[in-house]
N, C-alpha and C. Protein backbone atom coordinates (compact mmCIF):
# COMPACT_ATOMS: atom_id res chain seq x y z
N UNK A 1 0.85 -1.18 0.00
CA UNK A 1 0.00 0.00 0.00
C UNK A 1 0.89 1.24 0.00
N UNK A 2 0.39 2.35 -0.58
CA UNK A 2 1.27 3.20 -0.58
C UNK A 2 0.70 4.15 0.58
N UNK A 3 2.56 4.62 0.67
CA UNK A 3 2.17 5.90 1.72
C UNK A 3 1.46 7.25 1.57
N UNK A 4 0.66 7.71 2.58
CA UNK A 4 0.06 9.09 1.97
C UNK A 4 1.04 10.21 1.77
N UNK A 5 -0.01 11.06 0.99
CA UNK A 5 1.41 12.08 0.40
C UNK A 5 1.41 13.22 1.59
N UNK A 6 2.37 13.77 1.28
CA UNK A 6 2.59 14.96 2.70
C UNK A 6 0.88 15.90 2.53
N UNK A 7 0.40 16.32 1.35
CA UNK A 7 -1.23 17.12 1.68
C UNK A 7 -2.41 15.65 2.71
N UNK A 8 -2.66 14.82 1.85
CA UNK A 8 -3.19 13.65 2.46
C UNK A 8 -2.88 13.55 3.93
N UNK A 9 -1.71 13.70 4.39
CA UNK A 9 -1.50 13.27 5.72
C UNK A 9 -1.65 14.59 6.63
N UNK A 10 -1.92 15.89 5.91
CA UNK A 10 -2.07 17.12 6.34
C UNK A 10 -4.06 16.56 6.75
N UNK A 11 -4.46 16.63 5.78
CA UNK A 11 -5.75 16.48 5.65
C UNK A 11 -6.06 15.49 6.65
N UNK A 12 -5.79 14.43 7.08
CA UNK A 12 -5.97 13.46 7.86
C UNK A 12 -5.46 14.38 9.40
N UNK A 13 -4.22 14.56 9.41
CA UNK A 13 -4.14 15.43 10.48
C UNK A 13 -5.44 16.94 10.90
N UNK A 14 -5.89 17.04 10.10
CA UNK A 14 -6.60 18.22 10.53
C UNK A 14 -7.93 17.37 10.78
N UNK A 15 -8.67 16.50 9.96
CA UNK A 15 -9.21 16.17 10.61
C UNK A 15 -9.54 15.12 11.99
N UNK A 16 -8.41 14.52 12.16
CA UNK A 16 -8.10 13.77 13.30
C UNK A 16 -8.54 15.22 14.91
N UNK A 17 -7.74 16.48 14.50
CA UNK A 17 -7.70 17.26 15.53
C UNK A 17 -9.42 18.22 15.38
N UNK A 18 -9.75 17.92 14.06
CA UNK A 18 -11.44 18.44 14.60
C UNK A 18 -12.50 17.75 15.35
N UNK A 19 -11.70 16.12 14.87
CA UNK A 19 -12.69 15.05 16.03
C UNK A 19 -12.10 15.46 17.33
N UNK A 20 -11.07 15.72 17.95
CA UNK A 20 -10.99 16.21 19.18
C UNK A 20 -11.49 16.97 20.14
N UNK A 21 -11.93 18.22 18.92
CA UNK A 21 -12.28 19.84 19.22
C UNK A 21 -13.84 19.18 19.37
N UNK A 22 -14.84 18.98 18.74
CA UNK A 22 -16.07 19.05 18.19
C UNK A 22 -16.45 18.45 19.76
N UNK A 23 -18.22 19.02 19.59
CA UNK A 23 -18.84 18.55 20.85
C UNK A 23 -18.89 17.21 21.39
N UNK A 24 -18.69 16.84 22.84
CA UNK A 24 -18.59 15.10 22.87
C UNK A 24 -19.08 14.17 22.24
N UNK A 25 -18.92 13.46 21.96
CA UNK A 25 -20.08 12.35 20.97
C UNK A 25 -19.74 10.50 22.11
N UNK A 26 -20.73 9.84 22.15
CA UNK A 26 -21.52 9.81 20.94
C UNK A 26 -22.46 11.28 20.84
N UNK A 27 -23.49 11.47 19.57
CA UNK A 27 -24.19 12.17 19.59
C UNK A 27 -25.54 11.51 19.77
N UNK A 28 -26.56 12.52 20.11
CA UNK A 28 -28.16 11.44 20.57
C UNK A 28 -29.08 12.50 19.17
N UNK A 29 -30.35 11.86 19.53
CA UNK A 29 -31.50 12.63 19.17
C UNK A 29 -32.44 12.56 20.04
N UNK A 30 -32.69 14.64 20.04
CA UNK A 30 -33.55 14.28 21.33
C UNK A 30 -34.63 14.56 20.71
N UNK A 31 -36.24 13.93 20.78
CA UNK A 31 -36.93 13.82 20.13
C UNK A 31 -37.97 15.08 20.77
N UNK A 32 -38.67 15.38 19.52
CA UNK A 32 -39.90 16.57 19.33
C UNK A 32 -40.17 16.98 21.25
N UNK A 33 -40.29 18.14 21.88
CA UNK A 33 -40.84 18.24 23.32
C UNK A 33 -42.22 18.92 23.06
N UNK A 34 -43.74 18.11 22.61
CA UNK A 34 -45.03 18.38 22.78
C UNK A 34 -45.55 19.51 23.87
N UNK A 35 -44.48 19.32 24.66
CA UNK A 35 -45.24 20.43 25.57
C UNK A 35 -44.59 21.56 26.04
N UNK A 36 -43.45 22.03 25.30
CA UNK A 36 -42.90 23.20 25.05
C UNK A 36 -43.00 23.45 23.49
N UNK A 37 -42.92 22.45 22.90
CA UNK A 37 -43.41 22.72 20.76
C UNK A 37 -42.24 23.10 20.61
N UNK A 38 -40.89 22.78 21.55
CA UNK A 38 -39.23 22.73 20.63
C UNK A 38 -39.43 21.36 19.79
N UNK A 39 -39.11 21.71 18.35
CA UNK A 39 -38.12 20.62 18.17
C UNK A 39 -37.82 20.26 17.99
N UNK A 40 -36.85 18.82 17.47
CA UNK A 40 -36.10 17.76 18.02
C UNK A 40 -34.75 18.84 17.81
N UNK A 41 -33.67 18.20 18.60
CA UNK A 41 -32.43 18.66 18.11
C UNK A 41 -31.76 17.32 18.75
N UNK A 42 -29.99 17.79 17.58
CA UNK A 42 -29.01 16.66 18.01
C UNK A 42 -28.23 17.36 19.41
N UNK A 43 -27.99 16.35 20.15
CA UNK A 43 -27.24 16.53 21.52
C UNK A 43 -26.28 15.87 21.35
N UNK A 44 -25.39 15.93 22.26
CA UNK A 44 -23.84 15.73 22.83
C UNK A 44 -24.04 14.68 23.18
N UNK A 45 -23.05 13.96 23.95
CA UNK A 45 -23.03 12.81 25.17
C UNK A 45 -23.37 13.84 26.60
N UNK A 46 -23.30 15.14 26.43
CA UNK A 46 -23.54 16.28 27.68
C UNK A 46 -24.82 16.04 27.77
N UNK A 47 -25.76 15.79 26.67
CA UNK A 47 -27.15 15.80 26.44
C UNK A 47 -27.37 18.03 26.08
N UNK A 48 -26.06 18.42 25.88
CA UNK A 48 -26.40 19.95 25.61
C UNK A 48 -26.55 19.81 24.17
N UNK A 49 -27.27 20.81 23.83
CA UNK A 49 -27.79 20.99 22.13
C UNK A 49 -26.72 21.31 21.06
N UNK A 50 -26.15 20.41 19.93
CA UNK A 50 -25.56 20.76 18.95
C UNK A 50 -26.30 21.65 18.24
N UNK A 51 -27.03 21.24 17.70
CA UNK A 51 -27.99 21.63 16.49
C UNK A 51 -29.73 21.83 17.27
N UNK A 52 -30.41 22.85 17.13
CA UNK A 52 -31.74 22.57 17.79
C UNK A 52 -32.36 23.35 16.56
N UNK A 53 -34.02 22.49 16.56
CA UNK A 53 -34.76 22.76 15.04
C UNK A 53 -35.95 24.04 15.38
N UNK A 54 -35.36 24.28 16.64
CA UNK A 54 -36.46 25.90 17.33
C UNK A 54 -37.36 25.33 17.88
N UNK A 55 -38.39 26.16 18.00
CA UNK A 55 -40.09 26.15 18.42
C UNK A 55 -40.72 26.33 17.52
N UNK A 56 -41.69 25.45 17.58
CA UNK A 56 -42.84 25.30 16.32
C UNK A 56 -43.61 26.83 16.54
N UNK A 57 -44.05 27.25 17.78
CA UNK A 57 -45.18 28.25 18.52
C UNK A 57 -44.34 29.23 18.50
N UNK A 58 -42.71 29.53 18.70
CA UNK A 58 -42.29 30.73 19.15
C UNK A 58 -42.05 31.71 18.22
N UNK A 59 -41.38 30.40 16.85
CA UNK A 59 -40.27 30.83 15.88
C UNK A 59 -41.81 30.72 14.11
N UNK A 60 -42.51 29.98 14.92
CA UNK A 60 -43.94 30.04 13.44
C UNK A 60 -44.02 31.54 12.68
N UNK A 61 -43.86 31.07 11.18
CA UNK A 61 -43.89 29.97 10.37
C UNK A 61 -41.89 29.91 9.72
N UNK A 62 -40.71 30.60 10.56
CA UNK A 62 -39.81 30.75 10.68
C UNK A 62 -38.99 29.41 11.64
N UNK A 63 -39.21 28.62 11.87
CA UNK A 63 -38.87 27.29 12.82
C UNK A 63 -37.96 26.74 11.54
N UNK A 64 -37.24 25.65 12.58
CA UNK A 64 -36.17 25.22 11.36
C UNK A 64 -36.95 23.67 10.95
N UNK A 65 -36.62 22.89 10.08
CA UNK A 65 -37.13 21.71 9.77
C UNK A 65 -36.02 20.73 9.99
N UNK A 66 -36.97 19.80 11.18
CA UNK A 66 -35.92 18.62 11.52
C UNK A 66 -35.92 17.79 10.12
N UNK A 67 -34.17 17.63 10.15
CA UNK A 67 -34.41 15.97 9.18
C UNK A 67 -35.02 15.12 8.77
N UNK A 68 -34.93 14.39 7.40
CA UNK A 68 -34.84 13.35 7.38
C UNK A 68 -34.67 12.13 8.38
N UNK A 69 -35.42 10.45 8.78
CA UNK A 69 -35.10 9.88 9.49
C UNK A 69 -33.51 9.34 9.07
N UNK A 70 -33.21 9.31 8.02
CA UNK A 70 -31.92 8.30 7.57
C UNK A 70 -30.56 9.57 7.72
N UNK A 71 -31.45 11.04 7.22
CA UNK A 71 -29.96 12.26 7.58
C UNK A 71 -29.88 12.47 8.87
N UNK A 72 -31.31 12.42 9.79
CA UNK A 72 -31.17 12.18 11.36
C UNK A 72 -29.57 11.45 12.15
N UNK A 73 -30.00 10.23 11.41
CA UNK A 73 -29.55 8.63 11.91
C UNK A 73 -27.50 8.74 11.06
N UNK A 74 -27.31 9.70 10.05
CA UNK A 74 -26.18 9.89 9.76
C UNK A 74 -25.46 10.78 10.35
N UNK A 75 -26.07 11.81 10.46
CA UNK A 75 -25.46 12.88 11.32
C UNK A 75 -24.96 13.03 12.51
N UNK A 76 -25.75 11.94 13.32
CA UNK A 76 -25.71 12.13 14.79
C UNK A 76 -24.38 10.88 15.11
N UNK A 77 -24.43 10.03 13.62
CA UNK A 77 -23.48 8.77 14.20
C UNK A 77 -22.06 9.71 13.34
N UNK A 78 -21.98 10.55 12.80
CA UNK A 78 -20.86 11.35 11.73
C UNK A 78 -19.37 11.06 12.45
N UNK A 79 -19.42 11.46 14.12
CA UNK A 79 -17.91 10.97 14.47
C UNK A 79 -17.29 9.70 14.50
N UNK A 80 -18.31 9.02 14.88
CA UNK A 80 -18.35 7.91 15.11
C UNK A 80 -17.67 7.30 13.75
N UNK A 81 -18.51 7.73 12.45
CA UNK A 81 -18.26 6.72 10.98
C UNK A 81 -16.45 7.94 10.47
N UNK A 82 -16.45 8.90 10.82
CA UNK A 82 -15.13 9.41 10.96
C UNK A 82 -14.05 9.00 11.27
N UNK A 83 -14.01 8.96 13.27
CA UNK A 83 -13.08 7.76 14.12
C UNK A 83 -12.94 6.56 12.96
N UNK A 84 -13.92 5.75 12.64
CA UNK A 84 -13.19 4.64 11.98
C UNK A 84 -12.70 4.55 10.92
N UNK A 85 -13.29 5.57 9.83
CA UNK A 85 -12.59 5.94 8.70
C UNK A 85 -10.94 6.31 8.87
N UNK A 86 -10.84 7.21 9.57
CA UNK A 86 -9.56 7.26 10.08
C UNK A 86 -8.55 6.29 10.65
N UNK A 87 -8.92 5.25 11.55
CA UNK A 87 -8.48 4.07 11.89
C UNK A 87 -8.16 3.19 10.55
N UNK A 88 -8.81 3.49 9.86
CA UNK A 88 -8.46 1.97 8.36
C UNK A 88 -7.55 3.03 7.86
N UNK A 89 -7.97 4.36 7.05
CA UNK A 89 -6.65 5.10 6.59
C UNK A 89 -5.46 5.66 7.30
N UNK A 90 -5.12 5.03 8.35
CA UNK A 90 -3.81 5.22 9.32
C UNK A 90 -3.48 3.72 9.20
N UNK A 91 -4.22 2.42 9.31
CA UNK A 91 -3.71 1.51 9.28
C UNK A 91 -3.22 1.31 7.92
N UNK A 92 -3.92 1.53 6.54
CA UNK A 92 -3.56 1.30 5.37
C UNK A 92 -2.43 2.16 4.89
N UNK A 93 -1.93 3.10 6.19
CA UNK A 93 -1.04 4.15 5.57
C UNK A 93 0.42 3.75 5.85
């Protein structure tokens, strides 16, 4: 296998140090709150809000639109499929 080139291993380095920086993960979904009308947003492992989709009542007809179930279900696992991407291209390197 060949070795990566000095940009490649730049690129791998930078993103290795944004999985560091970025909010804890795993990440969750916290689902719709009916009785405040936030909602859903992605959370941390803190359970604090990455991303939140507003208030249906506060922010109407200006509210953000939650995801897709499958862009939900990608997004929130993103470090996760990162970490291992990285693990095979450090081992293959």
């Amino acid at each position: 296998m060949n070795k990566l080139s000095q940009e490649q291993k730049k690129t791998v380095e930078h993103i290795e140090n944004k999985l560091c920086i970025i909010s804890p993960w795993p990440w969750s979904w916290a689902e719709r709150n009916k009785k405040t009308e936030d909602l859903g947003a992605i959370q941390d492992s803190n359970k604090e809000n990455i991303c939140s989709f507003g208030n249906c009542t506060q922010y109407y007809p200006s509210e953000g639109e939650e995801p897709a179930e499958i862009n939900k279900e990608f997004i929130i696992h993103s470090p996760e499929y990162i970490h291992e991407l990285l693990l095979i291209i450090n081992k293959l390197a």
